[in-house]
Protein backbone atom coordinates (compact mmCIF):
# COMPACT_ATOMS: atom_id res chain seq x y z
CA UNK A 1 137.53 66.47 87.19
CA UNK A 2 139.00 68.62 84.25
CA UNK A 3 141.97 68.51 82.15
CA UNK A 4 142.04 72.37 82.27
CA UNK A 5 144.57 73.09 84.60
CA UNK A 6 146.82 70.65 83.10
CA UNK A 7 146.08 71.38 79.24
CA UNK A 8 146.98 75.18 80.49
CA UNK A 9 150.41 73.99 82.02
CA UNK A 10 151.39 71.76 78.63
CA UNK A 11 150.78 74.46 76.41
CA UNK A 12 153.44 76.59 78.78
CA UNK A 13 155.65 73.92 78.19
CA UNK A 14 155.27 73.41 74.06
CA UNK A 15 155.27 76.99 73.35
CA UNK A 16 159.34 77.00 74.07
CA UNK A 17 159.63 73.34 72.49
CA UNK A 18 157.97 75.54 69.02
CA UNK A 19 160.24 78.35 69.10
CA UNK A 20 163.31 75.87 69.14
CA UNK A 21 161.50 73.88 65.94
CA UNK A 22 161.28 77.45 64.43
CA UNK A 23 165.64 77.88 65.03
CA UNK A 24 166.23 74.50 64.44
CA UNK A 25 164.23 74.23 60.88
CA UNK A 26 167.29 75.73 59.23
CA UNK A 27 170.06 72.92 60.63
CA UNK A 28 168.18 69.81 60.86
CA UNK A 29 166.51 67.23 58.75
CA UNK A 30 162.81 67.43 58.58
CA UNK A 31 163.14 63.25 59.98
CA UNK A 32 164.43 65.35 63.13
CA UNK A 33 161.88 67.86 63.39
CA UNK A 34 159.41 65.30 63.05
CA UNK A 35 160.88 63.44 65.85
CA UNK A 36 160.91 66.52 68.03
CA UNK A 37 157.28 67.16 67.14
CA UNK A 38 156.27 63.05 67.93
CA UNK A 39 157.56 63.18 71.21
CA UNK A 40 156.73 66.93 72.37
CA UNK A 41 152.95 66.88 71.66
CA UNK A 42 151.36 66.13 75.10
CA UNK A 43 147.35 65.41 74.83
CA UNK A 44 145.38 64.73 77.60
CA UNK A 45 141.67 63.87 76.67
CA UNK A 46 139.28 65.60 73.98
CA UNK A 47 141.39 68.53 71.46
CA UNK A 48 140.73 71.38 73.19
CA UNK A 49 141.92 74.31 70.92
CA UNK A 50 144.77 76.09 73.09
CA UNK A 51 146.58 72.16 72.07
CA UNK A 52 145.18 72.31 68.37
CA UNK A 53 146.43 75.95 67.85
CA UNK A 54 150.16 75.10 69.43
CA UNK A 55 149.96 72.14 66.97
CA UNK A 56 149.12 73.75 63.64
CA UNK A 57 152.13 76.53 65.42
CA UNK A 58 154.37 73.47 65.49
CA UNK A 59 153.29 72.12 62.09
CA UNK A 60 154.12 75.48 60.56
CA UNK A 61 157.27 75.77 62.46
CA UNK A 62 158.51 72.66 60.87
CA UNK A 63 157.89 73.69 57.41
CA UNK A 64 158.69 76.83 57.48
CA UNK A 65 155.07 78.05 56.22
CA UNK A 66 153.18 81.23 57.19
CA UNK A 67 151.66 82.01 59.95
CA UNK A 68 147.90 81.61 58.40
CA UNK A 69 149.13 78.97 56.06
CA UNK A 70 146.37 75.72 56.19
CA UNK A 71 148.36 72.67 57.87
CA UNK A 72 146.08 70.02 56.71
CA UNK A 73 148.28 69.31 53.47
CA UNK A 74 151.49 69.27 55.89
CA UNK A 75 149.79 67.29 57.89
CA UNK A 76 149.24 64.68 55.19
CA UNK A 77 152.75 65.11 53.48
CA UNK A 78 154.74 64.56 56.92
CA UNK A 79 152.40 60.95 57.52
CA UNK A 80 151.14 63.32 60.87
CA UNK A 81 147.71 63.28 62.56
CA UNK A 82 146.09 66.40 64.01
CA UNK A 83 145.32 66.81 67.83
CA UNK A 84 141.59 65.50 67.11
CA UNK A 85 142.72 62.70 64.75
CA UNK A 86 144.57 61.25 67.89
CA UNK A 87 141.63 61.57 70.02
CA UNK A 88 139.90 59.57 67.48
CA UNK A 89 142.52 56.97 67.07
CA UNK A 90 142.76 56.46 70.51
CA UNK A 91 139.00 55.82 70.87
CA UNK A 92 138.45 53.51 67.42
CA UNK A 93 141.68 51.88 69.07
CA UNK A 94 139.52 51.63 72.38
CA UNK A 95 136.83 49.88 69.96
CA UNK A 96 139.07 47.61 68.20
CA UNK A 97 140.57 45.64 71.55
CA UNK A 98 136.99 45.92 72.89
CA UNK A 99 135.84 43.74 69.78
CA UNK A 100 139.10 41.50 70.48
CA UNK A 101 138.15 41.56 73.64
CA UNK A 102 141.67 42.46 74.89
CA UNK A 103 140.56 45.18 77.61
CA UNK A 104 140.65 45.05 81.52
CA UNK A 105 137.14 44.02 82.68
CA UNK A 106 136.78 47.03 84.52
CA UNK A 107 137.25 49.18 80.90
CA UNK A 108 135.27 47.15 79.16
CA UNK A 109 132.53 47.20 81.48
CA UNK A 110 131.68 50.50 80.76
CA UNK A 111 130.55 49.31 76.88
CA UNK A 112 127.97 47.29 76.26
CA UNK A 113 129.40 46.24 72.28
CA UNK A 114 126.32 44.85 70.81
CA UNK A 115 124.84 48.47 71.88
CA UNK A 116 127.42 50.25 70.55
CA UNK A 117 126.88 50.90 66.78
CA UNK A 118 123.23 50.88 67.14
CA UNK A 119 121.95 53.56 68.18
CA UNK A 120 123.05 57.04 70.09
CA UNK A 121 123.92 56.76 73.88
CA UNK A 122 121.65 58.05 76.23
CA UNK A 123 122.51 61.68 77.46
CA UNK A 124 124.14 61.57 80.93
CA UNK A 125 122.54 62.83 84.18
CA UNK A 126 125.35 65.16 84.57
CA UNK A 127 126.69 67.53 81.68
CA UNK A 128 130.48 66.86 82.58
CA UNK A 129 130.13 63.19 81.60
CA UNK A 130 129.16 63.94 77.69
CA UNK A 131 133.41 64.16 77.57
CA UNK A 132 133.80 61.10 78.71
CA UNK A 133 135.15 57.85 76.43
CA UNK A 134 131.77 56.18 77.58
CA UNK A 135 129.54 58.50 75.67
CA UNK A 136 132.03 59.67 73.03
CA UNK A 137 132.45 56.58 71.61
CA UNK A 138 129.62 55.04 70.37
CA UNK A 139 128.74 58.58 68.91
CA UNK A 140 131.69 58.44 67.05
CA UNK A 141 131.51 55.34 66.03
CA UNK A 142 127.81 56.44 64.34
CA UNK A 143 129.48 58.99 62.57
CA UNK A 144 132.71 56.54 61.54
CA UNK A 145 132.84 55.60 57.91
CA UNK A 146 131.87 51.74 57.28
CA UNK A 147 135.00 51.06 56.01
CA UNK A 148 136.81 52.27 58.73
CA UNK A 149 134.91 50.06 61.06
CA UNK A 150 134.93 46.86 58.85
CA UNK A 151 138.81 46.97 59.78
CA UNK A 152 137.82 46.14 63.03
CA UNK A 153 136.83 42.85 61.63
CA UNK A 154 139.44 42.08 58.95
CA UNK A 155 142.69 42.47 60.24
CA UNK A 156 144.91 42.49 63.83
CA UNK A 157 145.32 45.17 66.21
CA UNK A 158 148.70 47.14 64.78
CA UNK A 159 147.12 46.49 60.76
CA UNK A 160 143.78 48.22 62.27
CA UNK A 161 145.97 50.88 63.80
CA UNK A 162 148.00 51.89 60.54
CA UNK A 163 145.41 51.20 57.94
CA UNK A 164 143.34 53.94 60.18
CA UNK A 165 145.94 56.43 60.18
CA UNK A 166 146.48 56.26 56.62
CA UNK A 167 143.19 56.56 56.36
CA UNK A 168 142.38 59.19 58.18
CA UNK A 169 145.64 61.08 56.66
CA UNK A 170 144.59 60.29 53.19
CA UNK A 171 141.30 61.95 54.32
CA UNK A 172 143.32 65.60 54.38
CA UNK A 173 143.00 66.35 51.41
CA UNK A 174 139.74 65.85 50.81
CA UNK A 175 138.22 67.60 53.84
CA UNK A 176 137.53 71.46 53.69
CA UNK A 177 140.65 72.97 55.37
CA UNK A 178 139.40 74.07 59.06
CA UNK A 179 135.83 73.47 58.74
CA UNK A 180 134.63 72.33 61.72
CA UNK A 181 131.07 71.60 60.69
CA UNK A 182 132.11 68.89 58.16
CA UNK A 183 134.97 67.26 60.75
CA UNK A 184 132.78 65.02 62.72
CA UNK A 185 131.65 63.64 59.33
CA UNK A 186 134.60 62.91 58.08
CA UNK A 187 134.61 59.70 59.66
């Protein structure tokens, strides 16, 4: 199974939900535009880029920049995380109640923890899985900054949760604006 067909029908949807931010940037607040923007982004699974392009639309929308302007410093000044920033939250989120061991049995099942920050997972049998949270996360959590993960240990599940995102939002400005060969790193 694929997210395709359903990625393709939420970008349908956002594309009007942009072109109102674009009217409505002149008559409301930016608090409002940012609420729009929370609760219209739709993300099913790993950033695919039709989702990161409506996004950094949306972000651009809601300032008013121009249409090639970088969104990584709006990004940061509106407190907002990019498409594959949530991807990542969710999954160091995933980690976190794993360590707490607050997850169904069934989820958790699928992790082994003390084999988690080790070493690389083993490649799947079948290509589709590499997508998959099971072999996604302990990759990322290779390529996670230390200090990132020693929240994990330090503090409780909605600290761990904003101390990453301001993290990962202070992180904006440092980060080459739409390099994708340093993102992973990041981390």
């Amino acid at each position: 199974l694929t997210w395709t067909d359903h990625i393709t029908h939420i970008s349908h949807k956002i594309n009007p939900v942009i072109a109102q931010l674009k009217r409505l940037k002149h008559q409301l607040p930016l608090h409002v535009l940012k609420m729009i923007y929370n609760y219209g982004i739709a993300l099913w699974g790993k950033s695919p880029d039709s989702l990161i392009k409506l996004q950094k639309k949306a972000i651009r929308a809601i300032t008013g920049s121009g249409s090639n302007a970088h969104t990584s410093p709006h990004l940061k000044n509106l407190k907002l995380l990019s498409i594959g920033d949530i991807y990542v939250t969710k999954l160091l989120c995933l980690y976190k109640q794993l360590k707490d061991q607050k997850l169904p049995g069934p989820i958790a099942n699928l992790f082994e923890l003390n084999e988690l920050t080790i070493s690389a997972p083993k490649a799947p049998r079948i290509k589709i899985y590499e997508n998959t949270i099971r072999f996604e996360l302990p990759s990322l959590l290779l390529n996670t900054d230390p200090s990132l993960l020693n929240l994990t240990n330090n503090c409780s599940y909605h600290t761990f949760k904003r101390n990453m995102k301001e993290f990962i939002i202070e992180r904006y400005s440092t980060m080459c604006t739409g390099c994708r060969a340093c993102y992973p790193q990041a981390y």
